[in-house]
Structures are given as structure tokens and as C-alpha cells.
Protein backbone atom coordinates (compact mmCIF):
# COMPACT_ATOMS: atom_id res chain seq x y z
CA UNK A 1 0.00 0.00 0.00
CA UNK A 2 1.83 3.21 -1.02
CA UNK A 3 2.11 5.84 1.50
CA UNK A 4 1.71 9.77 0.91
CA UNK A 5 3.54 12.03 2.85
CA UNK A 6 2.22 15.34 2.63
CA UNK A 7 2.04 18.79 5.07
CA UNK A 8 -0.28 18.71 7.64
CA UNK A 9 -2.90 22.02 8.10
CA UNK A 10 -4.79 23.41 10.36
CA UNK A 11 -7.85 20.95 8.63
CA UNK A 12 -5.82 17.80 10.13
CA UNK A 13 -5.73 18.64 13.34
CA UNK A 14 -9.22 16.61 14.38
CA UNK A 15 -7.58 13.76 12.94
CA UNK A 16 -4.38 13.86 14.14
CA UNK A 17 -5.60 13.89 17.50
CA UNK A 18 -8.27 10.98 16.93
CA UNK A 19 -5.28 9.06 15.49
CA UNK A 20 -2.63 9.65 18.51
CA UNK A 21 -5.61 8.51 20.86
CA UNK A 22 -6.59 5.85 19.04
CA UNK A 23 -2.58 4.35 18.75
CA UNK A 24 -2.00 5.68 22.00
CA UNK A 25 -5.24 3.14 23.22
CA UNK A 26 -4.03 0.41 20.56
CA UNK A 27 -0.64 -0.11 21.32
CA UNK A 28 0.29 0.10 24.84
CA UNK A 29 1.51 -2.50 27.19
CA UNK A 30 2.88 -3.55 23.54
CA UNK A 31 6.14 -4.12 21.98
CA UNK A 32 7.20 -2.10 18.85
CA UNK A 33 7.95 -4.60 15.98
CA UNK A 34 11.74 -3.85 15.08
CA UNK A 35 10.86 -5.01 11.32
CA UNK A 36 7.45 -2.72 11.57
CA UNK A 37 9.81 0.21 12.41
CA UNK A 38 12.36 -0.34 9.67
CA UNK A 39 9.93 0.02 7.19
CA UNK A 40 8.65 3.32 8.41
CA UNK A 41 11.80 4.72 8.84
CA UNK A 42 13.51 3.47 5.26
CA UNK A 43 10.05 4.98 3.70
CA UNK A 44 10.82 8.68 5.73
CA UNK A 45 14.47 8.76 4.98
CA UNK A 46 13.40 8.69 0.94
CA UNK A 47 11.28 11.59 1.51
CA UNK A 48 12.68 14.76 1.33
CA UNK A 49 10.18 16.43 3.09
CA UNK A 50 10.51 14.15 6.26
CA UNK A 51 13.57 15.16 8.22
CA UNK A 52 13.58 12.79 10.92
CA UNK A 53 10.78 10.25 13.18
CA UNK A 54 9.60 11.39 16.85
CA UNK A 55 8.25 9.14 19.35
CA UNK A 56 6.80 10.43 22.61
CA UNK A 57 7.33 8.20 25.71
CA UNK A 58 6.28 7.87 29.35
CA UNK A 59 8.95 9.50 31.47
CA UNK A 60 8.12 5.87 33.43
CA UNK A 61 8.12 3.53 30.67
CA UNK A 62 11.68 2.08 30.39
CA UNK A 63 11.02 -0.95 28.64
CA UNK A 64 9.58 1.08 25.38
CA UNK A 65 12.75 3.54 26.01
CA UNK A 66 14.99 0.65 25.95
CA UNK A 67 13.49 -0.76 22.70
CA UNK A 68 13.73 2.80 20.64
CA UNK A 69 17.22 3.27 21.87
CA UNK A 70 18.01 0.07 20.76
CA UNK A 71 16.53 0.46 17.05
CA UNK A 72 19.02 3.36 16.86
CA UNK A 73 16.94 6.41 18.11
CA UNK A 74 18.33 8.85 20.36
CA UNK A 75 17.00 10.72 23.25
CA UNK A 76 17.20 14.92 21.74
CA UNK A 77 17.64 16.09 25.04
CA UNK A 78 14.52 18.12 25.96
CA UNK A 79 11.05 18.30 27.72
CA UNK A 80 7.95 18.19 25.84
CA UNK A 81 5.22 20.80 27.02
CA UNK A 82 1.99 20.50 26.77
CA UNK A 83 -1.66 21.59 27.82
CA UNK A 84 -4.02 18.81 29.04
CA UNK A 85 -7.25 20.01 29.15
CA UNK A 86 -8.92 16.98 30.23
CA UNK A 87 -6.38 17.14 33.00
CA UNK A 88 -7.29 20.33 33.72
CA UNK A 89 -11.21 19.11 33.41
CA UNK A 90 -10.65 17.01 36.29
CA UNK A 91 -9.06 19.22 38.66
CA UNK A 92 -11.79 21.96 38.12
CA UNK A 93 -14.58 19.06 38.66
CA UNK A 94 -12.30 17.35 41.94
CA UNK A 95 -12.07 21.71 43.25
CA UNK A 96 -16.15 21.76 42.88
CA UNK A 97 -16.70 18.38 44.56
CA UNK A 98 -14.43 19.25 47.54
């Protein structure tokens, strides 16, 4: 099946979200297939476009972090930020209820 690699905009963003969920949901407790991997990687290193793959981790979960170090990934050396609103949802509700 022939992949398209193409910018995302603003449009994407719905899906982009449904589709981190969704693998998020789908794959954990799981092991990354090495061979799976390879594949992904040898189709975004003859892209152009693509300059690199980023995988976001559980500070806690060492056993995926030992499997992406050992495919040949590297840890860049920096904190991801973020917003979590449904975080953030739950506080406000847990403040109310107290």
C-alpha cells in the first residue's frame, strides 16, 4: 500500500488527534515490531520532506525507552510541554466536589 507524505494544516488537526488517541489506546503495554519500524523509517528517509521520526514516551516507561534506543533512536535532550485540558477538566470538577 503506497504511502503519501504530505504537510499537515490546520484541517488535520481533528484527525491527528483521533489518530494519537486511538494508537495511544491500541498499542500500549505492547512491543514495537523492530521489522514494523524499519519500514517506516527506510520509507521517511526517501522523503525529502521528512527530516527525521519522533516518538513520545512515558517518562516511566523504560522498557519502550529501551526498545527505541536500541533500534538506533536517540534521546534529543529536551522536555515536551503540553496543555491537558482533560487534566485540567478534572481538577476543576475534583475543586467543585471538595
Amino acid at each position: 500500500m503506497p504511502v503519501t507524505i504530505r504537510d499537515a494544516s490546520l484541517s488535520d488537526a481533528e484527525t491527528i488527534a483521533a489518530y494519537n488517541s486511538a494508537m495511544a489506546l491500541e498499542t500500549e503495554g505492547r512491543q514495537l515490531d523492530a521489522a514494523l519500524y524499519r519500514h517506516v523509517e527506510a520509507l521517511a528517509r526517501q522523503d525529502p520532506r521528512c527530516c527525521g521520526i519522533r516518538l513520545y514516551v512515558e517518562h516511566e516507561n523504560q522498557r519502550a525507552q529501551e526498545t527505541y534506543l536500541a533500534l538506533g533512536m536517540l534521546k534529543p535532550g529536551y522536555d515536551v510541554m503540553e496543555v491537558d485540558f482533560r487534566k485540567e477538566a478534572i481538577q476543576e470538577q475534583e475543586s467543585s466536589n471538595a
